[in-house]
C-alpha atoms as a PDB file:
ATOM      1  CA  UNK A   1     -46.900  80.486 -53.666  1.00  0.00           C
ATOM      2  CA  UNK A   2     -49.572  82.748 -54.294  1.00  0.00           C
ATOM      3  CA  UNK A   3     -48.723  86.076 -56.195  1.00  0.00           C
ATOM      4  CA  UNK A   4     -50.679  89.497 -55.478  1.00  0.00           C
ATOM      5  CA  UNK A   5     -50.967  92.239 -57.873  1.00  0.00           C
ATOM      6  CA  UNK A   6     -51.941  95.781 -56.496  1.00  0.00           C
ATOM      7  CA  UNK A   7     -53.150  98.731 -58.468  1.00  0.00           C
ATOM      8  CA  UNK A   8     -51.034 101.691 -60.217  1.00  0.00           C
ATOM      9  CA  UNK A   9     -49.370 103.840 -57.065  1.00  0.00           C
ATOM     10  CA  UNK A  10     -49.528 107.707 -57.775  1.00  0.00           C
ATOM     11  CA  UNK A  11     -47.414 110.774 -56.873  1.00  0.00           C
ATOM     12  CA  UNK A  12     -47.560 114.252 -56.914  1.00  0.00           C
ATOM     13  CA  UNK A  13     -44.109 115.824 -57.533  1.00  0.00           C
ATOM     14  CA  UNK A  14     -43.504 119.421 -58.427  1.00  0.00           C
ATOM     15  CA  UNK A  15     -40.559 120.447 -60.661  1.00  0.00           C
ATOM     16  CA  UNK A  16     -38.707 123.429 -59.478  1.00  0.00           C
ATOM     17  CA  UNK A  17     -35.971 124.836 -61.686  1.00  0.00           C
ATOM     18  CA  UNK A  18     -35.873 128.400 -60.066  1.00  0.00           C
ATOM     19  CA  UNK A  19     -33.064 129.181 -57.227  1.00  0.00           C
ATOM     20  CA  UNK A  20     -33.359 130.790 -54.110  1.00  0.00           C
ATOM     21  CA  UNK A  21     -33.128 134.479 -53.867  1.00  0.00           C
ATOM     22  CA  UNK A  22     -29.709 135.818 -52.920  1.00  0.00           C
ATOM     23  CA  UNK A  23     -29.477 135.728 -49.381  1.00  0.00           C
ATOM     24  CA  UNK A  24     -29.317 138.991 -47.380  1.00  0.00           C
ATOM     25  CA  UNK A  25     -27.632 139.361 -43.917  1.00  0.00           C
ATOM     26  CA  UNK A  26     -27.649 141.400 -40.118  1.00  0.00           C
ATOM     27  CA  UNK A  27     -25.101 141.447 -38.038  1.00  0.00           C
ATOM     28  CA  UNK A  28     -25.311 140.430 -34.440  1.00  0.00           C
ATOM     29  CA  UNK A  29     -24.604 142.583 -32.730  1.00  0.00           C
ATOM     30  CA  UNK A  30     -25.563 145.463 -35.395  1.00  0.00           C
ATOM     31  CA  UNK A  31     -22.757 147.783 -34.591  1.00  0.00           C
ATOM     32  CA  UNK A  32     -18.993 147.221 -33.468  1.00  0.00           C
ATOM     33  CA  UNK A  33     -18.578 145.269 -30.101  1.00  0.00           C
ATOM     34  CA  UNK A  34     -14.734 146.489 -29.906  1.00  0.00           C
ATOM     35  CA  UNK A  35     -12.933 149.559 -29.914  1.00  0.00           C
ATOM     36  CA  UNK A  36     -12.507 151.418 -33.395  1.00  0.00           C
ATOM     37  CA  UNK A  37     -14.618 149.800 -35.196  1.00  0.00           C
ATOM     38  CA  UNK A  38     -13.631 146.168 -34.628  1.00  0.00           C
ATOM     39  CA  UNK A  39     -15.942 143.473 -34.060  1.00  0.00           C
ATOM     40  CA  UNK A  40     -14.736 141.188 -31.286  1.00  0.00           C
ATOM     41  CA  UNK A  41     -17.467 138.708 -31.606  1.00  0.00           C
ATOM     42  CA  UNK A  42     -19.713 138.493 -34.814  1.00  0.00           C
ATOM     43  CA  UNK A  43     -22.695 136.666 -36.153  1.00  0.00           C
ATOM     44  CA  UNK A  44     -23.821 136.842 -39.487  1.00  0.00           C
ATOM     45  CA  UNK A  45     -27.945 136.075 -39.537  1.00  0.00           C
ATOM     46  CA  UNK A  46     -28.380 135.130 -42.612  1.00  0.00           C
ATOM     47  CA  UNK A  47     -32.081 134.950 -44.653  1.00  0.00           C
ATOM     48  CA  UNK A  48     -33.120 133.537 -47.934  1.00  0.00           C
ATOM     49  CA  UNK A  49     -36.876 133.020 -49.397  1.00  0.00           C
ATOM     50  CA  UNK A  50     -37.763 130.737 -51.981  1.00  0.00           C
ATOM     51  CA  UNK A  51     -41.285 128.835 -52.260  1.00  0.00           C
ATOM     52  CA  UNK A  52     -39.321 125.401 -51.591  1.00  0.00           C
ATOM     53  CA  UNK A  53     -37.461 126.280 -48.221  1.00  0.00           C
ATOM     54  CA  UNK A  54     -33.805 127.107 -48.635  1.00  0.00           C
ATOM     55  CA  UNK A  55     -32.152 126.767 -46.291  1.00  0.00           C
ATOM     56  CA  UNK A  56     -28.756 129.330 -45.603  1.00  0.00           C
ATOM     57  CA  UNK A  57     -27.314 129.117 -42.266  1.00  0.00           C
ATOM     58  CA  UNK A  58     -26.057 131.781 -39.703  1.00  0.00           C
ATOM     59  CA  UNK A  59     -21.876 132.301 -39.633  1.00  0.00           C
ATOM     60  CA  UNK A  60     -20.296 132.504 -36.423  1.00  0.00           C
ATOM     61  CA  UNK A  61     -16.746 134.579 -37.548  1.00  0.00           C
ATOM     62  CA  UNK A  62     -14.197 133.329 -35.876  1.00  0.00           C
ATOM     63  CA  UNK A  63     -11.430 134.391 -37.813  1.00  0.00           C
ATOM     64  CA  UNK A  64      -9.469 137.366 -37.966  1.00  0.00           C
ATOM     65  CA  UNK A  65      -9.701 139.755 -40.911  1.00  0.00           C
ATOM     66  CA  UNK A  66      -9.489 143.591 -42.043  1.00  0.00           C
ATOM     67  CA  UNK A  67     -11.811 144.753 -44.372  1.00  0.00           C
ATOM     68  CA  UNK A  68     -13.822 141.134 -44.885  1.00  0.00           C
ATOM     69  CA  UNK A  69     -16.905 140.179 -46.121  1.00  0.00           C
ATOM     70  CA  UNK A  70     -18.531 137.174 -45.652  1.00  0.00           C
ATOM     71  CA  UNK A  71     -20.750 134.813 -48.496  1.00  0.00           C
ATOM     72  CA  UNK A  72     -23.347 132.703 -47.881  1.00  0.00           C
ATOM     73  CA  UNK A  73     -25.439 131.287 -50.861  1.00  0.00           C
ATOM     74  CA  UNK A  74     -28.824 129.477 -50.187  1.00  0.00           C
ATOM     75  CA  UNK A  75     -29.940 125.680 -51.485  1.00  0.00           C
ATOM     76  CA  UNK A  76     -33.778 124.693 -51.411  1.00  0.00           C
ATOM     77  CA  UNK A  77     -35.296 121.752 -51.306  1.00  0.00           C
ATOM     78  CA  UNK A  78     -34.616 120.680 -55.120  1.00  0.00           C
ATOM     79  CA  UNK A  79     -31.021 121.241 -55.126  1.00  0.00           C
ATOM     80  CA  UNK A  80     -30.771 124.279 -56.968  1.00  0.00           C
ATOM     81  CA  UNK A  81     -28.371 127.441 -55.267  1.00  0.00           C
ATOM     82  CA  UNK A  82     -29.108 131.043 -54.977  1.00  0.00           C
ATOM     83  CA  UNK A  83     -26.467 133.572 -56.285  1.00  0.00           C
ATOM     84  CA  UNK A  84     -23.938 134.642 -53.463  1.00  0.00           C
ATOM     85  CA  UNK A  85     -25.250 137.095 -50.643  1.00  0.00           C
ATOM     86  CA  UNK A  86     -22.318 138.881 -49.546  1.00  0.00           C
ATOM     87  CA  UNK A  87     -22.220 141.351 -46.256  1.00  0.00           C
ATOM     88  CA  UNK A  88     -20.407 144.959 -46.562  1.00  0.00           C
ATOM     89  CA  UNK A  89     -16.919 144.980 -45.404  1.00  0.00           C
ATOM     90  CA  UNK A  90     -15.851 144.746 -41.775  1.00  0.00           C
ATOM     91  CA  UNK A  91     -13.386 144.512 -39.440  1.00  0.00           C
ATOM     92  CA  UNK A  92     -12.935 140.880 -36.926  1.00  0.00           C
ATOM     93  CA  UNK A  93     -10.048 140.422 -34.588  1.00  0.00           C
ATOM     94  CA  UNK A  94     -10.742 138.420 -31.122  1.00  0.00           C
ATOM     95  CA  UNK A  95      -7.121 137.146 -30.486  1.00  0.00           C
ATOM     96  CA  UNK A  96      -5.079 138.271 -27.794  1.00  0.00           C
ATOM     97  CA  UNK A  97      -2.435 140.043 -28.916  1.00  0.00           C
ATOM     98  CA  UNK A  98       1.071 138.520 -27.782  1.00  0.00           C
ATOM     99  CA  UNK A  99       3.844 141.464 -26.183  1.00  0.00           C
ATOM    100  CA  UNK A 100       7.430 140.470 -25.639  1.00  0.00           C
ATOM    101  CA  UNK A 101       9.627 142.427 -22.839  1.00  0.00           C
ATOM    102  CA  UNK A 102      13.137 142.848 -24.541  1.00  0.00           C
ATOM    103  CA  UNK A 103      14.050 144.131 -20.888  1.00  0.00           C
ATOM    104  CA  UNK A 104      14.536 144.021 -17.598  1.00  0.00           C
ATOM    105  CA  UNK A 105      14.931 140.632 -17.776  1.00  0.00           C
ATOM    106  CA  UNK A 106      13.576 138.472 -15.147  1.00  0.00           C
ATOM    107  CA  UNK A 107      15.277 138.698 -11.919  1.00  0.00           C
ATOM    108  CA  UNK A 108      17.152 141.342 -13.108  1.00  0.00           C
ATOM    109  CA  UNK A 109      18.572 144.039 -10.443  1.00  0.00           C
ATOM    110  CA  UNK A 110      18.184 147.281 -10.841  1.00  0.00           C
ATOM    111  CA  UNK A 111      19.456 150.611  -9.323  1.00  0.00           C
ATOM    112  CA  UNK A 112      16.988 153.016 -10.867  1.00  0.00           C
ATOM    113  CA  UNK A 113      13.634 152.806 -12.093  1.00  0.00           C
ATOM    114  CA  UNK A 114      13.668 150.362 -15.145  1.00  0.00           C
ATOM    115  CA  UNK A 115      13.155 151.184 -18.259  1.00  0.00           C
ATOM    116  CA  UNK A 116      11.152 148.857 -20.571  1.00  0.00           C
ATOM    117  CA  UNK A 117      11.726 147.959 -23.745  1.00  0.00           C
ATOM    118  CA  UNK A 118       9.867 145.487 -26.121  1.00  0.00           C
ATOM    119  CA  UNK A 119      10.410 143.886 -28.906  1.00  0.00           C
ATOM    120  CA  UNK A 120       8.889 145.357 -32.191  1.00  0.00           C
ATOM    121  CA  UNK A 121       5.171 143.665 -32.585  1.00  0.00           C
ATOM    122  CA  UNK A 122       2.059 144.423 -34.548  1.00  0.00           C
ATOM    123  CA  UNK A 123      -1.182 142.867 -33.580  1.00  0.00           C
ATOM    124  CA  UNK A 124      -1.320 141.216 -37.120  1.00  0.00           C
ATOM    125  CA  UNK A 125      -5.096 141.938 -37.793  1.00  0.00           C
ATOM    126  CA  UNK A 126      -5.924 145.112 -35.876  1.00  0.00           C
ATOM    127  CA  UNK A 127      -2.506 146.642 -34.722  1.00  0.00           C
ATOM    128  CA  UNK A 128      -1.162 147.864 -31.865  1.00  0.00           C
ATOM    129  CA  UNK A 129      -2.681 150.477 -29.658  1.00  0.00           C
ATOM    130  CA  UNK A 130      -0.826 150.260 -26.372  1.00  0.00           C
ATOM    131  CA  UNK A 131       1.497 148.546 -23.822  1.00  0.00           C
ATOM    132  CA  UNK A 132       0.685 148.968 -19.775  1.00  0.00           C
ATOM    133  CA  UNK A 133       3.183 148.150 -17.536  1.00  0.00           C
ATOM    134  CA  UNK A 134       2.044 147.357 -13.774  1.00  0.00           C
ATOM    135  CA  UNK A 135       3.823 146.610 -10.288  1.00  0.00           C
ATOM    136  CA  UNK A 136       3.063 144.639  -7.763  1.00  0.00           C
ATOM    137  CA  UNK A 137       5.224 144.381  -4.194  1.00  0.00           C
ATOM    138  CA  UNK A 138       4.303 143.367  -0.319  1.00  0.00           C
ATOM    139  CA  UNK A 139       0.875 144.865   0.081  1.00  0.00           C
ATOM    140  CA  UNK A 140       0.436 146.758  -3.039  1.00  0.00           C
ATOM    141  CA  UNK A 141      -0.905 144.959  -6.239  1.00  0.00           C
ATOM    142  CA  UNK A 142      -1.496 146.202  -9.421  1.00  0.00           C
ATOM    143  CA  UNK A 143      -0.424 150.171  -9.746  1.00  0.00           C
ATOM    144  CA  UNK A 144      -0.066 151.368 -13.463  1.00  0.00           C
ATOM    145  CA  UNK A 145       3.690 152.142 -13.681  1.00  0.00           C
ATOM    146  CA  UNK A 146       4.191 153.203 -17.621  1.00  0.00           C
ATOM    147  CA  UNK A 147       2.452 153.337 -20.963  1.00  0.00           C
ATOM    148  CA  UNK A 148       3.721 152.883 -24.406  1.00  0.00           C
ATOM    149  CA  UNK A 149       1.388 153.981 -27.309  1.00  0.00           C
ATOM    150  CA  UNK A 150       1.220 151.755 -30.865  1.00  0.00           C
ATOM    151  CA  UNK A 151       4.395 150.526 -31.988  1.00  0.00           C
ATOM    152  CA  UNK A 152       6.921 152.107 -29.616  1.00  0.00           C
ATOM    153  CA  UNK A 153      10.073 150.592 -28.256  1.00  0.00           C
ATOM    154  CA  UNK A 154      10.442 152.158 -25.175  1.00  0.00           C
ATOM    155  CA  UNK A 155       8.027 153.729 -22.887  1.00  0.00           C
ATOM    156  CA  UNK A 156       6.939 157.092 -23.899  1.00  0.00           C
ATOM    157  CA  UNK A 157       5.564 158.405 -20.334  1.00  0.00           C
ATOM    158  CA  UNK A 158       6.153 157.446 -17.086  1.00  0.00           C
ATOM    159  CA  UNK A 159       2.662 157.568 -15.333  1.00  0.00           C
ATOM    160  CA  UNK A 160       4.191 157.352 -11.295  1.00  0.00           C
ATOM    161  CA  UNK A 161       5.107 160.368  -9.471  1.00  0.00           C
ATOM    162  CA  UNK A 162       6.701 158.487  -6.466  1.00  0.00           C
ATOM    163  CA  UNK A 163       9.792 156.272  -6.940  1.00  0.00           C
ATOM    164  CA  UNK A 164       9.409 152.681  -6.762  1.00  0.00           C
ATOM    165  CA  UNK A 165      10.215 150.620  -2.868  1.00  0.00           C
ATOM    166  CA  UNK A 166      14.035 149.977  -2.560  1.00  0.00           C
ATOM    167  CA  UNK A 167      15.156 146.435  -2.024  1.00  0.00           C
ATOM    168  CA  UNK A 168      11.922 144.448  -2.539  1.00  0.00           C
ATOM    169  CA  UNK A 169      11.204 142.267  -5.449  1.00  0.00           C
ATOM    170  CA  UNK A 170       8.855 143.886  -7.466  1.00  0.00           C
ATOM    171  CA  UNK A 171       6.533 141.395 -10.074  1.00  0.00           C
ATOM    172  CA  UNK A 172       6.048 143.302 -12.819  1.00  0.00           C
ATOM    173  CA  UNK A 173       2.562 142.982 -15.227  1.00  0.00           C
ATOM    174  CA  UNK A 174       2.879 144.192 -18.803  1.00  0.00           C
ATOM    175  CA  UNK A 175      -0.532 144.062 -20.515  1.00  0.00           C
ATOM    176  CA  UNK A 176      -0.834 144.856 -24.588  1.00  0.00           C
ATOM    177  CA  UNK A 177      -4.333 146.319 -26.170  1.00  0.00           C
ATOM    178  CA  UNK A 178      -4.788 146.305 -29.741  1.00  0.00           C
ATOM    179  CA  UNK A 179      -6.760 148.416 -32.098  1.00  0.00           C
ATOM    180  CA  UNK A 180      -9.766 146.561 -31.429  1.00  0.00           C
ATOM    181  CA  UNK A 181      -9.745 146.464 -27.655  1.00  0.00           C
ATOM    182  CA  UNK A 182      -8.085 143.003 -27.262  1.00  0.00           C
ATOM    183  CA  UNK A 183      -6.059 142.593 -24.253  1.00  0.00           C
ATOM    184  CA  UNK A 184      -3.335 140.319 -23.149  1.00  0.00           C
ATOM    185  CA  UNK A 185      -1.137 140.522 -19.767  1.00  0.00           C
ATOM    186  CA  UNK A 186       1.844 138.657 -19.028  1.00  0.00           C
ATOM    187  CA  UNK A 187       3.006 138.587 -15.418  1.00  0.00           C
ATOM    188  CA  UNK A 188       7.107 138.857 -14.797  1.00  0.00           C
END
């Protein structure tokens, strides 16, 4: 066979030994999309600068916290990491908070107007802020019956004037609202 010999090959390479800056952060949206000050959907836009292109991705927050902060460090094109960038503290809860009637039970019969009880349950991240009950019967839907504010057991104020229809089977709608404007209804 024949053999070929070719000439010296060259590269350029540039040593970088330097890390990113610390990455800095916006929220998006800027200010609270819940109620008091709870974000109910949050995404951190992260930036870092460095001559070698790091590279520090946005955080979609998908879980539930009080008083977190999120970290995001940077990596460029050599390998080497930028210090922690950390966001200020804030407040994340998206889940639907989960309410429990203690009673009436379902089907139950009933001579007066019920009274509603619940079992004792925090919203775990943001806590509770209120329970709603709601009727529905033949040809009405949806009238606000009774509230309940934070933890309560039993219904503090009883929102109807008029008494409820006799002898008709009323479905009853209890929906719970946490701190950070969550909501969750469960139909009886």
């Amino acid at each position: 066979g024949t053999t070929t010999t070719s000439g010296y090959a060259t590269a350029t390479i540039r040593v970088d030994r330097t890390p990113p800056a610390r990455p800095t952060a916006v929220f998006v949206p800027s200010r609270p999309n819940g109620t008091n000050g709870w974000y109910r959907s949050l995404t951190i836009d992260w930036s870092c600068s460095d001559p070698s292109g790091a590279v520090c991705p946005d955080q979609v927050i998908t879980t539930a916290r009080r008083g977190g902060v999120a970290r995001q460090v940077a990596t460029d094109g050599a390998g080497n990491v930028s210090p922690s960038g950390v966001t200020p503290a804030f407040d994340f809860d998206n889940g639907a908070p989960l309410p429990a009637i203690a009673s009436p039970s379902n089907a139950a019969r009933v001579a007066g107007e019920p009274v509603f009880r619940w079992s004792r349950l925090t919203d775990p991240t943001s806590g509770n802020n209120r329970f709603e009950v709601y009727a529905r019967w033949s040809g009405v839907s949806d009238q606000l019956i009774a509230r309940a504010g934070g933890s309560a057991v039993q219904v503090e104020r009883n929102v109807r004037t008029s008494p409820l229809p006799e002898a008709v089977s009323i479905r009853w709608f209890v929906r719970f609202v946490d701190n950070a404007g969550n909501t969750r209804g469960n139909a009886r």
